[in-house]
PDB file of N, CA and C in Angstrom:
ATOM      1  N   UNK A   1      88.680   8.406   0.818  1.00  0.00           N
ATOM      2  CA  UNK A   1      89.461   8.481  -0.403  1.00  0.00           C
ATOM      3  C   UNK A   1      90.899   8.048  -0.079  1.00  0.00           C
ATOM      4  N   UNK A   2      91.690   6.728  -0.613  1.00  0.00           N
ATOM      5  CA  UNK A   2      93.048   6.494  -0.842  1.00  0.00           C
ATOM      6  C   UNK A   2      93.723   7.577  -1.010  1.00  0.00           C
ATOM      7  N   UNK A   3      95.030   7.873  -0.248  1.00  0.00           N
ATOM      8  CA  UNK A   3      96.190   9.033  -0.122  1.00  0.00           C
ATOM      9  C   UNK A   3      96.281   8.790  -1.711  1.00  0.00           C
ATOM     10  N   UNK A   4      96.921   9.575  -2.361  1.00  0.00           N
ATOM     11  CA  UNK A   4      97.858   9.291  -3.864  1.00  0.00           C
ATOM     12  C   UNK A   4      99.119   8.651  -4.021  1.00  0.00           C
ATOM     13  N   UNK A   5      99.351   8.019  -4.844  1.00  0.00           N
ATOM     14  CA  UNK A   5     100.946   7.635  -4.471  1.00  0.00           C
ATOM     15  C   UNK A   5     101.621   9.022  -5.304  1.00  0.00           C
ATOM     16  N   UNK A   6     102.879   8.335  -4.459  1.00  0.00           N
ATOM     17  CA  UNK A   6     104.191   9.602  -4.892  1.00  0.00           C
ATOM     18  C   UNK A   6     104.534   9.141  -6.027  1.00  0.00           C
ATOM     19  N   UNK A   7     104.683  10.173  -7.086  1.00  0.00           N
ATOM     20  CA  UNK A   7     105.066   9.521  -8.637  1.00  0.00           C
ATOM     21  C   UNK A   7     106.732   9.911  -8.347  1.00  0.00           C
ATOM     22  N   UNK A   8     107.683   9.013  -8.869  1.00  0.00           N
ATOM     23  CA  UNK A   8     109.433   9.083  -8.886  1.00  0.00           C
ATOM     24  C   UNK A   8     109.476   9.524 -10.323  1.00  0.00           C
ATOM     25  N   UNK A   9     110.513  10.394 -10.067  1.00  0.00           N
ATOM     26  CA  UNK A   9     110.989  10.472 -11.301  1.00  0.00           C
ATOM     27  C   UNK A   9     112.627  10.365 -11.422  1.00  0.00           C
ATOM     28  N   UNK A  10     113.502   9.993 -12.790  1.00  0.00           N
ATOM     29  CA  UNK A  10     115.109   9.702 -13.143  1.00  0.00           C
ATOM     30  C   UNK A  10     115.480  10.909 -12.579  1.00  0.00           C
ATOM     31  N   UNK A  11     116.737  10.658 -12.633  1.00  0.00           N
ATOM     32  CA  UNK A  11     117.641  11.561 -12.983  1.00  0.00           C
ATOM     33  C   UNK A  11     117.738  12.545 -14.301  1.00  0.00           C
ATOM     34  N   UNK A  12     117.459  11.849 -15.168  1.00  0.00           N
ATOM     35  CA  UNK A  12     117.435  12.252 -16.712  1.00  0.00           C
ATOM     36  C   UNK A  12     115.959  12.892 -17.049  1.00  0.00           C
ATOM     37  N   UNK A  13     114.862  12.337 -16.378  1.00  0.00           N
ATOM     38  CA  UNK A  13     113.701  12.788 -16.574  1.00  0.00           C
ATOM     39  C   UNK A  13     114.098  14.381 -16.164  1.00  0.00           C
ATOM     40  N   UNK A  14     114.427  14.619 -15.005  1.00  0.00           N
ATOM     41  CA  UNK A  14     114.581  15.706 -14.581  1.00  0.00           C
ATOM     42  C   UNK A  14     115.021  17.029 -14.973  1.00  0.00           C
ATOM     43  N   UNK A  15     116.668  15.952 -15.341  1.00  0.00           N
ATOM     44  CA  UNK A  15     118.035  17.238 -16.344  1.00  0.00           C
ATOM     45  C   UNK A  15     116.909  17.900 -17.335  1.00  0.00           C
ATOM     46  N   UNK A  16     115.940  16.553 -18.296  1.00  0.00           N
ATOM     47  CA  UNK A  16     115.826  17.217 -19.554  1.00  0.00           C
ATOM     48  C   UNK A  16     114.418  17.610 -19.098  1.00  0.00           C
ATOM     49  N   UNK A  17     113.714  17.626 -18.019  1.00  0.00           N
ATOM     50  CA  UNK A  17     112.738  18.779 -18.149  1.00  0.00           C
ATOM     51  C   UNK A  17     112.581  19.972 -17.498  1.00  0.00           C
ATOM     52  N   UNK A  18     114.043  19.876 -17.096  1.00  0.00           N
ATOM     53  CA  UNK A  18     114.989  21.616 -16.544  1.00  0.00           C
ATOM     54  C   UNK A  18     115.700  22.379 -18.165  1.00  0.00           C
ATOM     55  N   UNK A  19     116.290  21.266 -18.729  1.00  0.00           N
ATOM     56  CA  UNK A  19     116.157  21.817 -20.193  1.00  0.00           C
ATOM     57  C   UNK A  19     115.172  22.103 -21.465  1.00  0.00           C
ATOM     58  N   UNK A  20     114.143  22.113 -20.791  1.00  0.00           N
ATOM     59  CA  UNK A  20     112.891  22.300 -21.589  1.00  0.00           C
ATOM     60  C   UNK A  20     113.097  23.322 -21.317  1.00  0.00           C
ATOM     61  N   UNK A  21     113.247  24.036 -19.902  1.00  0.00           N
ATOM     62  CA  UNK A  21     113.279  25.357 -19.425  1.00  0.00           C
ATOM     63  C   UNK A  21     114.704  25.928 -19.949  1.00  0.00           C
ATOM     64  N   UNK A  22     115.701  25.584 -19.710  1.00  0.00           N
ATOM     65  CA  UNK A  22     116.789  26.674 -19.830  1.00  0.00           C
ATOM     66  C   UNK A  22     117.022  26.354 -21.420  1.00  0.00           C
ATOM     67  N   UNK A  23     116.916  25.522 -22.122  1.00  0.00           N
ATOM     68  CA  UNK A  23     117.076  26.069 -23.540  1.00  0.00           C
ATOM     69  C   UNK A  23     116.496  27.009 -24.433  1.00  0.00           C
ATOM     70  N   UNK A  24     115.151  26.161 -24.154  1.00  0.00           N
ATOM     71  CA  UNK A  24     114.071  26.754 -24.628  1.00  0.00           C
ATOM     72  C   UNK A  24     113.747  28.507 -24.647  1.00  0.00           C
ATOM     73  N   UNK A  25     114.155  29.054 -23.635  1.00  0.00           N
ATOM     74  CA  UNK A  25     113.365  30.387 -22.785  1.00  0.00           C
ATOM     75  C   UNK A  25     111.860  30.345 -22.712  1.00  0.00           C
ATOM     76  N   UNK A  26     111.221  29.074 -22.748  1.00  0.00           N
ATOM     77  CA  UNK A  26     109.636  28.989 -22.352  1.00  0.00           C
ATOM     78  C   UNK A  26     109.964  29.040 -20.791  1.00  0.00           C
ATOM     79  N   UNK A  27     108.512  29.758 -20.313  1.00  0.00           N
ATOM     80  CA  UNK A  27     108.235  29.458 -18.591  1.00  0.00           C
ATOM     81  C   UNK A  27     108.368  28.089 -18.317  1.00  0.00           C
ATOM     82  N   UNK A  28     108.574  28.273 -16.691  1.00  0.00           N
ATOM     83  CA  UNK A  28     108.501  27.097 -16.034  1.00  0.00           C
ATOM     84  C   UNK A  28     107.093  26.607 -16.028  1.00  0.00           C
ATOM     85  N   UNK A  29     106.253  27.496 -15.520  1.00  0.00           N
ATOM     86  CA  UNK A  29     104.515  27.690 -16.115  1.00  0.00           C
ATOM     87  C   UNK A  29     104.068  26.347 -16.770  1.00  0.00           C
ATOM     88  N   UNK A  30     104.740  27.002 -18.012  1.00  0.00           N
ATOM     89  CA  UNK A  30     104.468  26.623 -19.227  1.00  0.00           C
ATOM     90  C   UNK A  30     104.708  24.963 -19.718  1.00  0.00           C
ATOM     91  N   UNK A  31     106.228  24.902 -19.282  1.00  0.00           N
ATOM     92  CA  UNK A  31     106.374  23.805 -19.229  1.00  0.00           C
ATOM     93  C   UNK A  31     106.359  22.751 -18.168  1.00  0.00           C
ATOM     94  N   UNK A  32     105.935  22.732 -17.005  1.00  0.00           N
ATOM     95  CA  UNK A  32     105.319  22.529 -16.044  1.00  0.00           C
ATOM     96  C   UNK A  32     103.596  21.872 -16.343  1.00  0.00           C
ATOM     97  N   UNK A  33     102.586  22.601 -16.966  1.00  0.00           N
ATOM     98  CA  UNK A  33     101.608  22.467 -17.443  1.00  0.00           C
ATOM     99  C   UNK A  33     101.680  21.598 -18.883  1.00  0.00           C
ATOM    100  N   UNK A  34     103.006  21.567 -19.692  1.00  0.00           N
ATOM    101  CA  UNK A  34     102.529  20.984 -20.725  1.00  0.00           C
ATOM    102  C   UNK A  34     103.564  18.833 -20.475  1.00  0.00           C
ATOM    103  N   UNK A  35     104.203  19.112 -18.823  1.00  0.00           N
ATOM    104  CA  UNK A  35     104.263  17.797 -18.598  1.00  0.00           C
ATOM    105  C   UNK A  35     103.714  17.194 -17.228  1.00  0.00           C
ATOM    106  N   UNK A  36     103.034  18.019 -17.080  1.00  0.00           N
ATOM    107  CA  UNK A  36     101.745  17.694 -16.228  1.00  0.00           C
ATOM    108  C   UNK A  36     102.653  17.374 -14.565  1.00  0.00           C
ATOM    109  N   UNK A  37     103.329  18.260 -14.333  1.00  0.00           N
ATOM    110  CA  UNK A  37     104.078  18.781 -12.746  1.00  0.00           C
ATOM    111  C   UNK A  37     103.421  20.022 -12.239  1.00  0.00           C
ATOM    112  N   UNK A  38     104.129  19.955 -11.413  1.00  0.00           N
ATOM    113  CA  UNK A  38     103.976  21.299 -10.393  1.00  0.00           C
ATOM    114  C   UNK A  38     104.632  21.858 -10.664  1.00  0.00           C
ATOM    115  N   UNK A  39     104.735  23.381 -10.448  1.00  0.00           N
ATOM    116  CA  UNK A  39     105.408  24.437 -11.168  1.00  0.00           C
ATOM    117  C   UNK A  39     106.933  24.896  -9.916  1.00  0.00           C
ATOM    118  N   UNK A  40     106.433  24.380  -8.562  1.00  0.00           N
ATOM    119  CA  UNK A  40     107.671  24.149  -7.373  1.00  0.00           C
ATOM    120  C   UNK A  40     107.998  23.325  -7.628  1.00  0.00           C
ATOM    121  N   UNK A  41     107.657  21.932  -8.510  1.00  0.00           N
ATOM    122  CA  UNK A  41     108.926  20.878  -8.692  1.00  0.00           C
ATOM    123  C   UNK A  41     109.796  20.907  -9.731  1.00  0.00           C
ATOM    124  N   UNK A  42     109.209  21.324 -11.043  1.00  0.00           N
ATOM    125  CA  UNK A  42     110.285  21.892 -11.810  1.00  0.00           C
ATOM    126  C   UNK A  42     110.988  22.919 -11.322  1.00  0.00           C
ATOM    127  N   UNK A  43     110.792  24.108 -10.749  1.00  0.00           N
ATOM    128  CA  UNK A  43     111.594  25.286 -10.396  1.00  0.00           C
ATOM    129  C   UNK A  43     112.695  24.803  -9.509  1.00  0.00           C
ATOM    130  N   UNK A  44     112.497  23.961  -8.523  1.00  0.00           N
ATOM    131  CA  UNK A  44     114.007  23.536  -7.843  1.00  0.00           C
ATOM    132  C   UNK A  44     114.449  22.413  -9.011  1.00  0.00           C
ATOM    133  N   UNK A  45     114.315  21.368 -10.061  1.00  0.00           N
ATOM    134  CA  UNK A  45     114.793  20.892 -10.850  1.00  0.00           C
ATOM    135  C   UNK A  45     115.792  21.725 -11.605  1.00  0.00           C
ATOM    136  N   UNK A  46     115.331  23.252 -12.426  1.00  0.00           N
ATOM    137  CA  UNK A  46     115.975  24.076 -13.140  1.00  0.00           C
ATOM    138  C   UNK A  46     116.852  24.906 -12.102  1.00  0.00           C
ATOM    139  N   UNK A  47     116.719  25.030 -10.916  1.00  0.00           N
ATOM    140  CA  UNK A  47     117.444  25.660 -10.229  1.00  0.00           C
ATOM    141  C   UNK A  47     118.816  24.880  -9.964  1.00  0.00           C
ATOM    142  N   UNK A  48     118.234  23.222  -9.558  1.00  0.00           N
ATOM    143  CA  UNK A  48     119.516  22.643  -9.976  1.00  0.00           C
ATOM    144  C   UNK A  48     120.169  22.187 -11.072  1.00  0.00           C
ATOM    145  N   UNK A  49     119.897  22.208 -11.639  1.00  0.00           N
ATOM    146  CA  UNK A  49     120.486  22.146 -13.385  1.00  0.00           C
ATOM    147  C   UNK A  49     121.555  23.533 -13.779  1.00  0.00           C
ATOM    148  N   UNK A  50     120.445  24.644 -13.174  1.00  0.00           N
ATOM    149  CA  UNK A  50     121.420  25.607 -13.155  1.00  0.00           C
ATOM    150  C   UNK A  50     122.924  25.647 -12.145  1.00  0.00           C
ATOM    151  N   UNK A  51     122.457  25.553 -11.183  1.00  0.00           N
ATOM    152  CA  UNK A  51     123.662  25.039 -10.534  1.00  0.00           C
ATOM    153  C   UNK A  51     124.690  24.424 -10.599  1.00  0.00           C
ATOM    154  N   UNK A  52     124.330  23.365 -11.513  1.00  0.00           N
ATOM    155  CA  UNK A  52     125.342  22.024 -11.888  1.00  0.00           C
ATOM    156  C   UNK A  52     125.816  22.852 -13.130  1.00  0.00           C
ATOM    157  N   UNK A  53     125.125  23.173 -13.821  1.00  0.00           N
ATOM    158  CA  UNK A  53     125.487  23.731 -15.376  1.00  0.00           C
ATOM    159  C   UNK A  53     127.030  24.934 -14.525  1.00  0.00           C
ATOM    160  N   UNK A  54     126.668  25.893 -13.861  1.00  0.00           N
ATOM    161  CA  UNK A  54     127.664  26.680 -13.094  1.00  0.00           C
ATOM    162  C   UNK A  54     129.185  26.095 -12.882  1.00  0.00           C
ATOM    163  N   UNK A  55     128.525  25.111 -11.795  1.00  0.00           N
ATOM    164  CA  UNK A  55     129.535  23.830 -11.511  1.00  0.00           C
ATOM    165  C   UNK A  55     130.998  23.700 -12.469  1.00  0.00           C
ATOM    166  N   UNK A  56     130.372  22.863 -13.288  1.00  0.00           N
ATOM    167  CA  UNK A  56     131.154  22.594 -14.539  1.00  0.00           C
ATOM    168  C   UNK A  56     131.830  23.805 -15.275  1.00  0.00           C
ATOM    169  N   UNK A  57     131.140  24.839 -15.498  1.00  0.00           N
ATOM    170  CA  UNK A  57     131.646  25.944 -16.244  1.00  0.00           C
ATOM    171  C   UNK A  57     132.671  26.521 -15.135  1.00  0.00           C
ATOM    172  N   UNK A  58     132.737  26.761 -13.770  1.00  0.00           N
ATOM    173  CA  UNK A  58     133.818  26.643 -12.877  1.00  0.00           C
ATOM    174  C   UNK A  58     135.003  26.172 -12.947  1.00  0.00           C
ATOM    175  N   UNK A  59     134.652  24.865 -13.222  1.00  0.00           N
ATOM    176  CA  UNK A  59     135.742  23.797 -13.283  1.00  0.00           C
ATOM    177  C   UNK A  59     136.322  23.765 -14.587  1.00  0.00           C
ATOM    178  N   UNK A  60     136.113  25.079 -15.692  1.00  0.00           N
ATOM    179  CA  UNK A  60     136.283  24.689 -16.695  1.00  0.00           C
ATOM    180  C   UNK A  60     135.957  23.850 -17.507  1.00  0.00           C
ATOM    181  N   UNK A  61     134.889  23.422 -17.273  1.00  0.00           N
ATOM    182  CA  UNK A  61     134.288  21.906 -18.112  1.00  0.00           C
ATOM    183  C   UNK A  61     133.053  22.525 -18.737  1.00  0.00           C
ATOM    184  N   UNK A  62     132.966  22.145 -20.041  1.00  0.00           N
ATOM    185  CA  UNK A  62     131.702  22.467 -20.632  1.00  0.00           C
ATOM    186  C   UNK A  62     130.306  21.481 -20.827  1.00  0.00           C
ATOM    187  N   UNK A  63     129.287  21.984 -19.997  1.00  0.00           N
ATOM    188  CA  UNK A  63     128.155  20.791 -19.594  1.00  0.00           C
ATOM    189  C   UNK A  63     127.316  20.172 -20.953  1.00  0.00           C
ATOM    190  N   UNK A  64     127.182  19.288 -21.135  1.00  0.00           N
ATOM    191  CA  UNK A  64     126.327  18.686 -22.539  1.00  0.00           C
ATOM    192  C   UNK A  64     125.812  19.467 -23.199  1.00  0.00           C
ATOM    193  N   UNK A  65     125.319  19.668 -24.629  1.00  0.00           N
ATOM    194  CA  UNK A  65     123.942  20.569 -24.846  1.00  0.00           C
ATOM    195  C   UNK A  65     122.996  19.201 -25.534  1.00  0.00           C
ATOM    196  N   UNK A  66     121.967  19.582 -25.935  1.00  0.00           N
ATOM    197  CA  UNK A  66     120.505  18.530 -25.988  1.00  0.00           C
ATOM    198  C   UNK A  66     121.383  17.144 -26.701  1.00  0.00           C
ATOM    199  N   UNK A  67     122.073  17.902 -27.891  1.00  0.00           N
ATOM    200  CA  UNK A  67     121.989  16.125 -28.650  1.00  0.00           C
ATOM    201  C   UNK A  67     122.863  15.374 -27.903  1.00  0.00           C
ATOM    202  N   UNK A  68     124.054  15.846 -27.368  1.00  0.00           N
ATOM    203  CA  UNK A  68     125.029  14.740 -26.392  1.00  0.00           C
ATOM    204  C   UNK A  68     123.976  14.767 -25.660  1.00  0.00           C
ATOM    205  N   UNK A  69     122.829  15.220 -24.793  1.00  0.00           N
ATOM    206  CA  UNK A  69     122.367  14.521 -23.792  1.00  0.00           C
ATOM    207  C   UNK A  69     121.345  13.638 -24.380  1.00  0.00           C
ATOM    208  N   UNK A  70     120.828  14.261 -25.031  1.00  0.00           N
ATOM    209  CA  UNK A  70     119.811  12.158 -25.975  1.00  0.00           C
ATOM    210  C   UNK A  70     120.657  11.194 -26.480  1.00  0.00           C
ATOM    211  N   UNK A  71     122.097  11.670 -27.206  1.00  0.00           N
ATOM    212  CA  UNK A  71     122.671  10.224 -27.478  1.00  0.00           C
ATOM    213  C   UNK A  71     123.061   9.816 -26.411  1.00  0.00           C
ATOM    214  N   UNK A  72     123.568  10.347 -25.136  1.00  0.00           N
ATOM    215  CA  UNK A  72     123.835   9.787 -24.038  1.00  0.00           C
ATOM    216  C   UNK A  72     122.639   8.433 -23.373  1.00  0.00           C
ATOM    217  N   UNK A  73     121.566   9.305 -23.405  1.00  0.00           N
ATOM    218  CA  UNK A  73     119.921   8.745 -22.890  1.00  0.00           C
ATOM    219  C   UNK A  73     120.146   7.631 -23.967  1.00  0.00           C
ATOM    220  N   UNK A  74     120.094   7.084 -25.489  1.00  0.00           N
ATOM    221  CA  UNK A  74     120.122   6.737 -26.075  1.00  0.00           C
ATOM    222  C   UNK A  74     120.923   5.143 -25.645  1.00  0.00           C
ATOM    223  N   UNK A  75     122.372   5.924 -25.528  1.00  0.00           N
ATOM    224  CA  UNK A  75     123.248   4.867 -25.469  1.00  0.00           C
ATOM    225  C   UNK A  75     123.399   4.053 -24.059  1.00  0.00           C
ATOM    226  N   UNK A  76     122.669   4.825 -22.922  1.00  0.00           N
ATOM    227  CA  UNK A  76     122.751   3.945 -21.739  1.00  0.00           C
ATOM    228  C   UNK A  76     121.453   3.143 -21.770  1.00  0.00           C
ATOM    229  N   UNK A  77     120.129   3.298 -22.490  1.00  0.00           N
ATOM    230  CA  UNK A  77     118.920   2.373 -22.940  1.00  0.00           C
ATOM    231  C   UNK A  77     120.228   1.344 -23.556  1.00  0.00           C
ATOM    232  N   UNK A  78     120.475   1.575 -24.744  1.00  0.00           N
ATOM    233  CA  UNK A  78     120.896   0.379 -25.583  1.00  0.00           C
ATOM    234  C   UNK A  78     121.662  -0.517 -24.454  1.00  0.00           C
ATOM    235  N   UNK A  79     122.545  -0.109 -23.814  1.00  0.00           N
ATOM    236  CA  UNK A  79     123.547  -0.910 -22.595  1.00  0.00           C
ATOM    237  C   UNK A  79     122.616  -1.704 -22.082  1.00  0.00           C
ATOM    238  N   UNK A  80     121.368  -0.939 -21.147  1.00  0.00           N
ATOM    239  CA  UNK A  80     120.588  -1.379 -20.009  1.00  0.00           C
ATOM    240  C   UNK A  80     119.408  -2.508 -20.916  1.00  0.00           C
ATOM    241  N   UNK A  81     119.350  -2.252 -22.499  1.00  0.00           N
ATOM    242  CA  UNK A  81     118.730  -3.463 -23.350  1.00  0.00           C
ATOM    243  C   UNK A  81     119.589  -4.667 -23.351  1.00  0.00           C
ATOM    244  N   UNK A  82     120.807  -4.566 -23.817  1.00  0.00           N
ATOM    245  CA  UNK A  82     121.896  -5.457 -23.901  1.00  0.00           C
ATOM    246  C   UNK A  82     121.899  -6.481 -22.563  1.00  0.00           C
ATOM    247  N   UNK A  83     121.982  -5.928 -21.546  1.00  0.00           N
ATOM    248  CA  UNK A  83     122.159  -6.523 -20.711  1.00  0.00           C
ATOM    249  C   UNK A  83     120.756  -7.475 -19.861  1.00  0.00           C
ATOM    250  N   UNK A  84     119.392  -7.191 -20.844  1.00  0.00           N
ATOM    251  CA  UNK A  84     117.862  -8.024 -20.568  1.00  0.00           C
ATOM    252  C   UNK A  84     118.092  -9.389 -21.004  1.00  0.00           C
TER     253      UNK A  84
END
């Protein structure tokens, strides 16, 4: 049987399926199973999200919430179209 390949995932894939978890208050479980991961790869994802989210609130800076982060996702597609 062929090894599996390693599936990659963004940066952004990541943030927003650590925010599935910290907005939401669904399990990691849960949402883990309903985007078809491992439940240790989301948990260090949300662990760092949490972290970074900390970060910023440290520094006095307040971190995105969902819709700045889709128009963000949004507006760097349109750039990265522009430029095909």
């Amino acid at each position: 049987m062929p090894p599996r390949k390693r599936r990659s995932f963004t940066t952004e894939y990541k943030v927003e399926a650590a925010h599935r978890v910290i907005d939401s208050g669904r399990t990691i479980a849960d949402v883990a199973r309903e985007l078809g991961l491992n439940e240790g790869l989301l948990s260090n994802w949300v662990k760092d999200e949490r972290r970074r989210i900390a970060a910023a609130e440290a520094h006095g800076e307040k971190p995105l919430d969902s819709a700045e982060r889709a128009e963000l996702l949004r507006l760097r597609k349109q750039v990265a179209d522009q430029d095909k």
